[in-house]
PDB file of N, CA and C in Angstrom:
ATOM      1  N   UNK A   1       0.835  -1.178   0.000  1.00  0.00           N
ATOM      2  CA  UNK A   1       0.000   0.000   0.000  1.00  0.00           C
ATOM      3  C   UNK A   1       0.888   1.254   0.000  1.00  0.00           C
ATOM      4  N   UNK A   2       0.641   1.819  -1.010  1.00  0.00           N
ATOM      5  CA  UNK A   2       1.236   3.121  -1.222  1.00  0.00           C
ATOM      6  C   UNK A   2       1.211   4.342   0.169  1.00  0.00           C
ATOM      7  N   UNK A   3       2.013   5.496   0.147  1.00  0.00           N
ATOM      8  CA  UNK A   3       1.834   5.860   1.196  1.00  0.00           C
ATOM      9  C   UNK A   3       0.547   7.149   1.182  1.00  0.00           C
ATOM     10  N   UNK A   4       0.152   7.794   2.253  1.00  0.00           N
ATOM     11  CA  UNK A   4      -0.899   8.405   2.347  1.00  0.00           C
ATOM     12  C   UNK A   4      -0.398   9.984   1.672  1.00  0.00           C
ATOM     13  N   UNK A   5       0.961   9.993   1.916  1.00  0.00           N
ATOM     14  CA  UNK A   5       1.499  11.673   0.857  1.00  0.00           C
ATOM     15  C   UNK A   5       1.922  11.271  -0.662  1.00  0.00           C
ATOM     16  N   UNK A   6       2.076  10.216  -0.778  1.00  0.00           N
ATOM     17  CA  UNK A   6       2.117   9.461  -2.353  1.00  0.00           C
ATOM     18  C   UNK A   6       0.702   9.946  -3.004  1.00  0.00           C
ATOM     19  N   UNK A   7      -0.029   9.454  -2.405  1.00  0.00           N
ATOM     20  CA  UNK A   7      -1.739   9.464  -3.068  1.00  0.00           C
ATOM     21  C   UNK A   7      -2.163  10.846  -3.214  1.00  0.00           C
ATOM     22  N   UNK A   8      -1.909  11.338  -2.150  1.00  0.00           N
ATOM     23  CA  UNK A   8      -2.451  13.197  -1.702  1.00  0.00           C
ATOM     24  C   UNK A   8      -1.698  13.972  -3.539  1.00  0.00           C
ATOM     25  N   UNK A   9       0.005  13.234  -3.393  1.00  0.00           N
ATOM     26  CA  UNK A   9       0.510  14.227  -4.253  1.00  0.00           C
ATOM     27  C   UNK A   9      -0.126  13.822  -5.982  1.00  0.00           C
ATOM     28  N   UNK A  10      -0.028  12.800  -6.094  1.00  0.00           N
ATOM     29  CA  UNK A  10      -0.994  11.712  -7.117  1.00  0.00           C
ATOM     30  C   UNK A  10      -2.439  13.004  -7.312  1.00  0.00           C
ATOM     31  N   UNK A  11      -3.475  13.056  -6.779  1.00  0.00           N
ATOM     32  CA  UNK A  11      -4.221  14.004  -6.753  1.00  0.00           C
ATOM     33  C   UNK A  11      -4.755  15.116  -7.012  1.00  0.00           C
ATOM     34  N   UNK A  12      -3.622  15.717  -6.423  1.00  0.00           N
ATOM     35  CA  UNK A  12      -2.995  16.803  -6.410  1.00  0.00           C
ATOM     36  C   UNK A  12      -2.466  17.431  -7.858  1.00  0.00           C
ATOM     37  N   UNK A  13      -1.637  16.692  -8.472  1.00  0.00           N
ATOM     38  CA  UNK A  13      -1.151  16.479  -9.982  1.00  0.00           C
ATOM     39  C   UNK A  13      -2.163  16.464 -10.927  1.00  0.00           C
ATOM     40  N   UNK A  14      -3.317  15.700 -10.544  1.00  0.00           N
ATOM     41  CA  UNK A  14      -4.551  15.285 -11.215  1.00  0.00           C
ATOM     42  C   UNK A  14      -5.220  16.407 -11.986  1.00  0.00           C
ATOM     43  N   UNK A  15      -5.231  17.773 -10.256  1.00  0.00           N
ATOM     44  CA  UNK A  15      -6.097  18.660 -10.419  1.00  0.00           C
ATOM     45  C   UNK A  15      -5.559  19.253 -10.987  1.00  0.00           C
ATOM     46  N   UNK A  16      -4.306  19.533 -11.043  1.00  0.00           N
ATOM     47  CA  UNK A  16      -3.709  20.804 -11.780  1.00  0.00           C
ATOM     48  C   UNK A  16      -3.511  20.792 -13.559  1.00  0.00           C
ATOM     49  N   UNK A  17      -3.498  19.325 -13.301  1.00  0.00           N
ATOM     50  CA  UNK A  17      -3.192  19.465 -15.291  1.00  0.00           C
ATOM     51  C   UNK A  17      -5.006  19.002 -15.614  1.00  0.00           C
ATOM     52  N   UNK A  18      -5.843  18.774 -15.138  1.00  0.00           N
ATOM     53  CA  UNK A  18      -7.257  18.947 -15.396  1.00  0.00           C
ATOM     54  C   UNK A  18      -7.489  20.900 -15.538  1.00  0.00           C
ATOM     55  N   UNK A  19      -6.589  21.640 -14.787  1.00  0.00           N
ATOM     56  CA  UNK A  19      -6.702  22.711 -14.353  1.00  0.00           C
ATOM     57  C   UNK A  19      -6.347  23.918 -15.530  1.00  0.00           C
ATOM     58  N   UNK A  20      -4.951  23.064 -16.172  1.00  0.00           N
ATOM     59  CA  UNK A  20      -4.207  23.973 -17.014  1.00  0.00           C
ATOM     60  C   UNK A  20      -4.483  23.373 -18.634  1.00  0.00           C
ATOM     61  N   UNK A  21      -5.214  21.842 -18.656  1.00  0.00           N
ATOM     62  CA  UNK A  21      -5.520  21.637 -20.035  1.00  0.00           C
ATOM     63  C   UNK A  21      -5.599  22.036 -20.556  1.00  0.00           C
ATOM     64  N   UNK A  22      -6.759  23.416 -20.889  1.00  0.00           N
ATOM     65  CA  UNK A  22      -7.041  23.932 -21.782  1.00  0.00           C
ATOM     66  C   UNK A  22      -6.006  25.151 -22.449  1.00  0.00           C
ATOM     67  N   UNK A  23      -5.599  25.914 -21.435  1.00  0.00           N
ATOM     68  CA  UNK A  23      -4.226  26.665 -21.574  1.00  0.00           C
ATOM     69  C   UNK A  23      -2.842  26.021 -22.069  1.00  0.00           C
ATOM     70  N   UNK A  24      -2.474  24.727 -21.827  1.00  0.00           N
ATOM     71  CA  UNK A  24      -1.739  23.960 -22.600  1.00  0.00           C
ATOM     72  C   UNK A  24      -2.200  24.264 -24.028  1.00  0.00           C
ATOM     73  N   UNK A  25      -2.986  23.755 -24.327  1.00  0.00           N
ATOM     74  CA  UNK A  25      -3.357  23.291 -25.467  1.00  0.00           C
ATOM     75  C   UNK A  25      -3.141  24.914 -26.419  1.00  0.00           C
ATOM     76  N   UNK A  26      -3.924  25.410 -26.140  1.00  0.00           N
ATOM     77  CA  UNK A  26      -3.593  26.867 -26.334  1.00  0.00           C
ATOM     78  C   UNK A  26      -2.432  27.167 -26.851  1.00  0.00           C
ATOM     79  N   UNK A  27      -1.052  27.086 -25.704  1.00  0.00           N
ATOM     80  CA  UNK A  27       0.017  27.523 -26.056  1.00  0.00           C
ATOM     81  C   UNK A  27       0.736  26.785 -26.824  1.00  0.00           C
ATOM     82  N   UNK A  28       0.539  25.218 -27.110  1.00  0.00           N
ATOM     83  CA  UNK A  28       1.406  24.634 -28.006  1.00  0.00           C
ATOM     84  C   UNK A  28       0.759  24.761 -29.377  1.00  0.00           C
ATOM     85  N   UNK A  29      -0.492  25.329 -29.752  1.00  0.00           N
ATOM     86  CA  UNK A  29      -1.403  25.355 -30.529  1.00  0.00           C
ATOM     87  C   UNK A  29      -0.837  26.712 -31.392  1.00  0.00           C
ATOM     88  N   UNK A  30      -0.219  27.999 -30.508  1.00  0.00           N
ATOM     89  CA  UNK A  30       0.649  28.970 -30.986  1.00  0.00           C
ATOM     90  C   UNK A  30       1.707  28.948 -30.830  1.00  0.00           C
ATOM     91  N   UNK A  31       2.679  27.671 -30.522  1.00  0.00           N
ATOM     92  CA  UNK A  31       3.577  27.261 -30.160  1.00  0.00           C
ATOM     93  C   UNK A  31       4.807  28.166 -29.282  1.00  0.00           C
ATOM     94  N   UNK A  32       4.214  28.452 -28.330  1.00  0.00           N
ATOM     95  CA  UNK A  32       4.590  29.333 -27.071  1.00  0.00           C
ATOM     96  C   UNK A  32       5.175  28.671 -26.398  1.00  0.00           C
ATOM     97  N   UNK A  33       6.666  28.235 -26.839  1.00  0.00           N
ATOM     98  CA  UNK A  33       6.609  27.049 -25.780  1.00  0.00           C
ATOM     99  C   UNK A  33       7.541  27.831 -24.457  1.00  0.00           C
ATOM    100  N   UNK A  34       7.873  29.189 -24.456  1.00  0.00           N
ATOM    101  CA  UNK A  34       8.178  30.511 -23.041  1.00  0.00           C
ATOM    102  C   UNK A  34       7.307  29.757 -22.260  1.00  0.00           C
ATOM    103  N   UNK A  35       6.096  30.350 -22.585  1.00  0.00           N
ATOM    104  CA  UNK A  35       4.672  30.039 -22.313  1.00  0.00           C
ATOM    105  C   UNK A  35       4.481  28.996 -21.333  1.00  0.00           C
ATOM    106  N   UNK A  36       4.736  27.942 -22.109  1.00  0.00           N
ATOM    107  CA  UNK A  36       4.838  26.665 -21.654  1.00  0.00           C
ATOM    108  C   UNK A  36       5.657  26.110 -20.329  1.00  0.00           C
ATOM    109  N   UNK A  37       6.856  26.897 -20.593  1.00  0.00           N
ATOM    110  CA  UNK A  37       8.112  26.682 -19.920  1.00  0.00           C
ATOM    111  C   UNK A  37       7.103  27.207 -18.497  1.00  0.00           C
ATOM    112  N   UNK A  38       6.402  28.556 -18.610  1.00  0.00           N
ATOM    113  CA  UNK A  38       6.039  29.742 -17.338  1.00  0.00           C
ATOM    114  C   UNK A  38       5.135  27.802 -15.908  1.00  0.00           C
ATOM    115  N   UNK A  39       4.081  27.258 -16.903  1.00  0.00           N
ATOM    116  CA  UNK A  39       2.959  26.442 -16.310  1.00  0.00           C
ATOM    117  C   UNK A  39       3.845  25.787 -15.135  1.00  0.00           C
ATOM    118  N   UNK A  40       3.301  25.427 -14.058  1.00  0.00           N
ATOM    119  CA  UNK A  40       3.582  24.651 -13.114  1.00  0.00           C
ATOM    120  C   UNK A  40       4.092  23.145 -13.840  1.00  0.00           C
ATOM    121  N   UNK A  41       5.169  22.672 -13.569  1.00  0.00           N
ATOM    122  CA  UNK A  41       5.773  21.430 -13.380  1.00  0.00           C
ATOM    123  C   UNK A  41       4.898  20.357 -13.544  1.00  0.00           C
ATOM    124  N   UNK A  42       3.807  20.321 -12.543  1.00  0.00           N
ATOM    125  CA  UNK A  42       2.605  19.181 -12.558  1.00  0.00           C
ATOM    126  C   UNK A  42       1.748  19.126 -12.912  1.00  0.00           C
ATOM    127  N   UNK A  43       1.636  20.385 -13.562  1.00  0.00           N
ATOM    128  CA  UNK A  43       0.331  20.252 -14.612  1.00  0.00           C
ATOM    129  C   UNK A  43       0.676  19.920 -16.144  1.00  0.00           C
ATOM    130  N   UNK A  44       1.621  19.071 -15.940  1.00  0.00           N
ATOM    131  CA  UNK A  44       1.697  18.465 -17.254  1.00  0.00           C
ATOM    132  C   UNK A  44       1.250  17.004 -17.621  1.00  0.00           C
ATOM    133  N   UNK A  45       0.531  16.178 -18.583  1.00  0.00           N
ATOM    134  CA  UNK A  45       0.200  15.041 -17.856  1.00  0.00           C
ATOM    135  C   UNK A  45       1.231  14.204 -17.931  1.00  0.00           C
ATOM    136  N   UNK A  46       2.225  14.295 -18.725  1.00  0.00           N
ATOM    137  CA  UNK A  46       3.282  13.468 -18.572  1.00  0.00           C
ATOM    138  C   UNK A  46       3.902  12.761 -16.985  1.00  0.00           C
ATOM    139  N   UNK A  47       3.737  13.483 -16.122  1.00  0.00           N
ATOM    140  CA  UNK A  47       3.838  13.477 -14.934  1.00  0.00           C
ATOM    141  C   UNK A  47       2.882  12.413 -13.808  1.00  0.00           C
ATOM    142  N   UNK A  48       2.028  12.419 -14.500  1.00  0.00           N
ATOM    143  CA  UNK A  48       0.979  11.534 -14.119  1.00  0.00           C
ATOM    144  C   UNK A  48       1.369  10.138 -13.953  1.00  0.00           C
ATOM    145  N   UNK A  49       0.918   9.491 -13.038  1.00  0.00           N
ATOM    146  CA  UNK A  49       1.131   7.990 -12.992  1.00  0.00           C
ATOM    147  C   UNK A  49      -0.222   6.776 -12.409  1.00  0.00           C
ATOM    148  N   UNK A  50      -0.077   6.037 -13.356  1.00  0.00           N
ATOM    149  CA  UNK A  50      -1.371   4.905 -13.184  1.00  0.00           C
ATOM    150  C   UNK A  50      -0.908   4.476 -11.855  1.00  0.00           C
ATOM    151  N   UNK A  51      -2.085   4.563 -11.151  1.00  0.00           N
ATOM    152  CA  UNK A  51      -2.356   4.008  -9.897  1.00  0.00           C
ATOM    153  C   UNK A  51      -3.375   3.201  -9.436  1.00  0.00           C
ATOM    154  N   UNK A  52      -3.186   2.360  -8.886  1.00  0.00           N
ATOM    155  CA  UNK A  52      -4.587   2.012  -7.570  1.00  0.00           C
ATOM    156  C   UNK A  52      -5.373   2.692  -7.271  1.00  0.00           C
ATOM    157  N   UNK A  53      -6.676   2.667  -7.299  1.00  0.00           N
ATOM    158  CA  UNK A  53      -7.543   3.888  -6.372  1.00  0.00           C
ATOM    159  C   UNK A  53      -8.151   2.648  -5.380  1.00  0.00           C
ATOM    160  N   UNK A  54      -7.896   1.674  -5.297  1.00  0.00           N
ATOM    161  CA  UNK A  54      -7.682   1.330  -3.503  1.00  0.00           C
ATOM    162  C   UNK A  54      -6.774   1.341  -3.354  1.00  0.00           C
ATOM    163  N   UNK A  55      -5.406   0.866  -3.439  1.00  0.00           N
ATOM    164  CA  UNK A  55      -4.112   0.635  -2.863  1.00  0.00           C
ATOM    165  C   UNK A  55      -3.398   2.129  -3.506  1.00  0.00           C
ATOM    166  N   UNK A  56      -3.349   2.633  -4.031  1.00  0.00           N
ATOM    167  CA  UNK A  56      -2.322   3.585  -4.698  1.00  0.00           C
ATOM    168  C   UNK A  56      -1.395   2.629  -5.157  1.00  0.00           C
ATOM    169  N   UNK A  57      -1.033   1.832  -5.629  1.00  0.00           N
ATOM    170  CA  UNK A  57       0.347   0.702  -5.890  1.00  0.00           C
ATOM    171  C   UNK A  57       0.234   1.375  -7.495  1.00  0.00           C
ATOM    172  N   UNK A  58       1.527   1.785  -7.439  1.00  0.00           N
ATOM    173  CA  UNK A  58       1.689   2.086  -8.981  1.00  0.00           C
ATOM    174  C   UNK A  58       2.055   1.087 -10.138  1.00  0.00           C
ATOM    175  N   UNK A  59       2.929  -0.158  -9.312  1.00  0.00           N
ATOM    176  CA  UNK A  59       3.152  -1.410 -10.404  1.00  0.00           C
ATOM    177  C   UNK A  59       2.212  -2.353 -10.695  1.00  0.00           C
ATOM    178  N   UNK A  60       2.560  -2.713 -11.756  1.00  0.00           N
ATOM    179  CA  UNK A  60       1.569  -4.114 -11.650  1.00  0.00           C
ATOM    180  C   UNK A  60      -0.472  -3.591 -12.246  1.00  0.00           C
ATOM    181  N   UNK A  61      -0.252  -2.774 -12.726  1.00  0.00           N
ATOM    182  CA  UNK A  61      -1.501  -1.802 -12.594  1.00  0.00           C
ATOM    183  C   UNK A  61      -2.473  -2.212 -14.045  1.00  0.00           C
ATOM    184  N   UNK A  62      -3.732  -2.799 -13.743  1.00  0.00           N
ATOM    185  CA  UNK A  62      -4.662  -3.375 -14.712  1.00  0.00           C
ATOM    186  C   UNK A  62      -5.313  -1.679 -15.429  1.00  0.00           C
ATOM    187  N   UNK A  63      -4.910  -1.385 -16.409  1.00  0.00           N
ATOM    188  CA  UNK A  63      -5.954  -0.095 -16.995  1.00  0.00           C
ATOM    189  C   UNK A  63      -7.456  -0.399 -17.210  1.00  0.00           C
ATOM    190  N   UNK A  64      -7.687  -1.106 -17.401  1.00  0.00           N
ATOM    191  CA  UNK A  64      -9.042  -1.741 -17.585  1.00  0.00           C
ATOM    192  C   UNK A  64     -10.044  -1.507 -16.381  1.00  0.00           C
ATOM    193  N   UNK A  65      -9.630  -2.279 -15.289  1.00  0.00           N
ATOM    194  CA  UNK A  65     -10.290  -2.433 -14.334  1.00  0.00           C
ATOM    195  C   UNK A  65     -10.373  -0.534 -13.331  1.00  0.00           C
ATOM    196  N   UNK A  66      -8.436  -0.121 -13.085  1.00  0.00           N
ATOM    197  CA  UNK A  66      -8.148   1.022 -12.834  1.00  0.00           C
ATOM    198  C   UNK A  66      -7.601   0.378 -11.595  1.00  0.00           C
ATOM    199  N   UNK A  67      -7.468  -0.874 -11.088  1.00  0.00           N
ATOM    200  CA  UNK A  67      -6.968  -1.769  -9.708  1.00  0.00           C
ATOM    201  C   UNK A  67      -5.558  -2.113 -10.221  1.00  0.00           C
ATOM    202  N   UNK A  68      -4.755  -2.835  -8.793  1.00  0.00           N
ATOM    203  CA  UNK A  68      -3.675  -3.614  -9.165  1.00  0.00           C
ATOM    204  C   UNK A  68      -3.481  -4.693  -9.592  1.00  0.00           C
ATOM    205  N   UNK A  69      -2.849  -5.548 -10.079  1.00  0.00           N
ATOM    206  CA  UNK A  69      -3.231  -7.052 -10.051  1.00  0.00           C
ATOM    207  C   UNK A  69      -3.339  -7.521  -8.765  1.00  0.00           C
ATOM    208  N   UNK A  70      -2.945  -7.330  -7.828  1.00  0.00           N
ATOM    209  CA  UNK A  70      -2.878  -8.150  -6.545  1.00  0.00           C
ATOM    210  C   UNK A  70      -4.321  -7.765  -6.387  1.00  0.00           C
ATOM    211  N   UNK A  71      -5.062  -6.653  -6.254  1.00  0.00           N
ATOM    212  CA  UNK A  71      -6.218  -5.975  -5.434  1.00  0.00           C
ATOM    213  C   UNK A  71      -7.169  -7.180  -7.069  1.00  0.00           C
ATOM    214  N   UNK A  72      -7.115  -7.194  -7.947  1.00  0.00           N
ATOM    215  CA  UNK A  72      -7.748  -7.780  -9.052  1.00  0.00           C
ATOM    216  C   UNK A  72      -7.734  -8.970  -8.958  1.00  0.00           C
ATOM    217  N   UNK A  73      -6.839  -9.794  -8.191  1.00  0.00           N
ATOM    218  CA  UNK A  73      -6.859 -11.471  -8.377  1.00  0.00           C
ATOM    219  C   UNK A  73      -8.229 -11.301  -6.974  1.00  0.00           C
ATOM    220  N   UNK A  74      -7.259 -10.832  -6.038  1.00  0.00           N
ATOM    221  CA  UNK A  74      -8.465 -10.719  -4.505  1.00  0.00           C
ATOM    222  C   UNK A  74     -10.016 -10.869  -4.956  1.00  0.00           C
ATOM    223  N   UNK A  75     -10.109  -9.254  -5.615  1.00  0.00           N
ATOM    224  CA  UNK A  75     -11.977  -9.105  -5.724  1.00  0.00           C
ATOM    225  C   UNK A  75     -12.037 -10.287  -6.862  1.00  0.00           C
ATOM    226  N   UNK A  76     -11.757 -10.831  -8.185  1.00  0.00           N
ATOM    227  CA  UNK A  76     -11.450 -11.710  -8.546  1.00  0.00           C
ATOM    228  C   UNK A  76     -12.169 -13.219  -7.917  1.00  0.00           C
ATOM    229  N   UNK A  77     -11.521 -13.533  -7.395  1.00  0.00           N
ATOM    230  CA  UNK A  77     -11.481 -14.659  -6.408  1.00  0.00           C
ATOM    231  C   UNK A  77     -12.532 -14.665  -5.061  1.00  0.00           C
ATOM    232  N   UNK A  78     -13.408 -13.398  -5.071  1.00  0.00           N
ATOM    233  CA  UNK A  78     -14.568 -13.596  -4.152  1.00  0.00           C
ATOM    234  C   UNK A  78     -15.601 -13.323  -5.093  1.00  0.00           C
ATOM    235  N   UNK A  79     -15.094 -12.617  -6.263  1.00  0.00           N
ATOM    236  CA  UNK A  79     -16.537 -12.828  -7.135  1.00  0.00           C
ATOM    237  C   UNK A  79     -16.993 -11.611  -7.439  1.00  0.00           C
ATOM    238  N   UNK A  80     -16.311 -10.277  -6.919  1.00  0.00           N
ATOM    239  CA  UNK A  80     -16.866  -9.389  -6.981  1.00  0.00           C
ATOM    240  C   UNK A  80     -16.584  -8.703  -7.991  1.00  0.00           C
ATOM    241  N   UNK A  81     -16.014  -9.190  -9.278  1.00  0.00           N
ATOM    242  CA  UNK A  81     -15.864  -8.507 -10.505  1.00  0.00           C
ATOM    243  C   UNK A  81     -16.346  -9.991 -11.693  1.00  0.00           C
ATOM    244  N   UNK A  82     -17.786  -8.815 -12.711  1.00  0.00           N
ATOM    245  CA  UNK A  82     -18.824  -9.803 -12.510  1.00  0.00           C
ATOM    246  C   UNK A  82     -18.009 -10.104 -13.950  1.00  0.00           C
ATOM    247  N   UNK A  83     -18.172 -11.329 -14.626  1.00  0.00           N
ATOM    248  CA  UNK A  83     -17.737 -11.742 -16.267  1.00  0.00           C
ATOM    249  C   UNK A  83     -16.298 -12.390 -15.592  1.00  0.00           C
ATOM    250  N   UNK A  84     -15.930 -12.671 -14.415  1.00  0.00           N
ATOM    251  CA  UNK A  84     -14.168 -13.026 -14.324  1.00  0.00           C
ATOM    252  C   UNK A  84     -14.458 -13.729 -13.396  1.00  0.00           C
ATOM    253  N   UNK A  85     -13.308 -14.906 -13.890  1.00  0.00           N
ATOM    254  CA  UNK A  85     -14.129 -16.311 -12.645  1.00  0.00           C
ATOM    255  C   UNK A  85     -12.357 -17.040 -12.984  1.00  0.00           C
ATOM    256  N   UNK A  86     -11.716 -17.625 -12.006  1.00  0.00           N
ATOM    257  CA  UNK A  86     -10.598 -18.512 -12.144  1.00  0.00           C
ATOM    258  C   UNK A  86     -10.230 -19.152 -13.357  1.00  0.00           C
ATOM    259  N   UNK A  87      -9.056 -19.143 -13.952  1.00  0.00           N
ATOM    260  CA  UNK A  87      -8.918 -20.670 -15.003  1.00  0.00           C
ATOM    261  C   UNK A  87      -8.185 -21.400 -14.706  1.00  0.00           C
ATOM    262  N   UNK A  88      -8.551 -22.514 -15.137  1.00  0.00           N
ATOM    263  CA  UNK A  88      -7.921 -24.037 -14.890  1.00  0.00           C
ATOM    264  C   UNK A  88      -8.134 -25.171 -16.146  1.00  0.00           C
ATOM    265  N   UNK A  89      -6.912 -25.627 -15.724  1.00  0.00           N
ATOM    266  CA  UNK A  89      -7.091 -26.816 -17.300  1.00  0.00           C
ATOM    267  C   UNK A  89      -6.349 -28.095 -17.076  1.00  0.00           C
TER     268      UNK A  89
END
């Protein structure tokens, strides 16, 4: 489990390039890239990283679901993710 200022800063990052999207777009659009240089650090999405939104665990990370594999075999294996059931042969 990731830590509790890992996730906060994760978040945090989220809001700001949700924040500056449209102004990005803007400036590479007149290719300002001063401009560009001026934006906060974390509002870029490059910066961004797939996570857990139960665990925060950044490795191992299913895009599909938006879980880890570990947190995905778990709900998995009690049933609580509906169309996915064990294989065996």
């Amino acid at each position: 489990m990731a830590k509790e200022s890992v996730k906060a800063r994760q978040i945090k990052r989220e809001k700001l390039v949700k924040k500056y999207l449209k102004k990005r777009m803007l400036l590479k659009k007149k290719k300002d890239y001063e401009g560009l240089q001026k934006l906060p650090k974390n509002s870029c999405p490059v910066r961004l990283r797939n996570r857990c939104f139960l665990t925060g665990r950044a490795r191992g990370f299913i895009r599909f679901y938006g879980i880890s594999r570990i947190k995905f075999r778990e709900l998995a294996s009690k049933g609580y993710i509906p169309g996915v059931k064990k294989s065996s042969w």
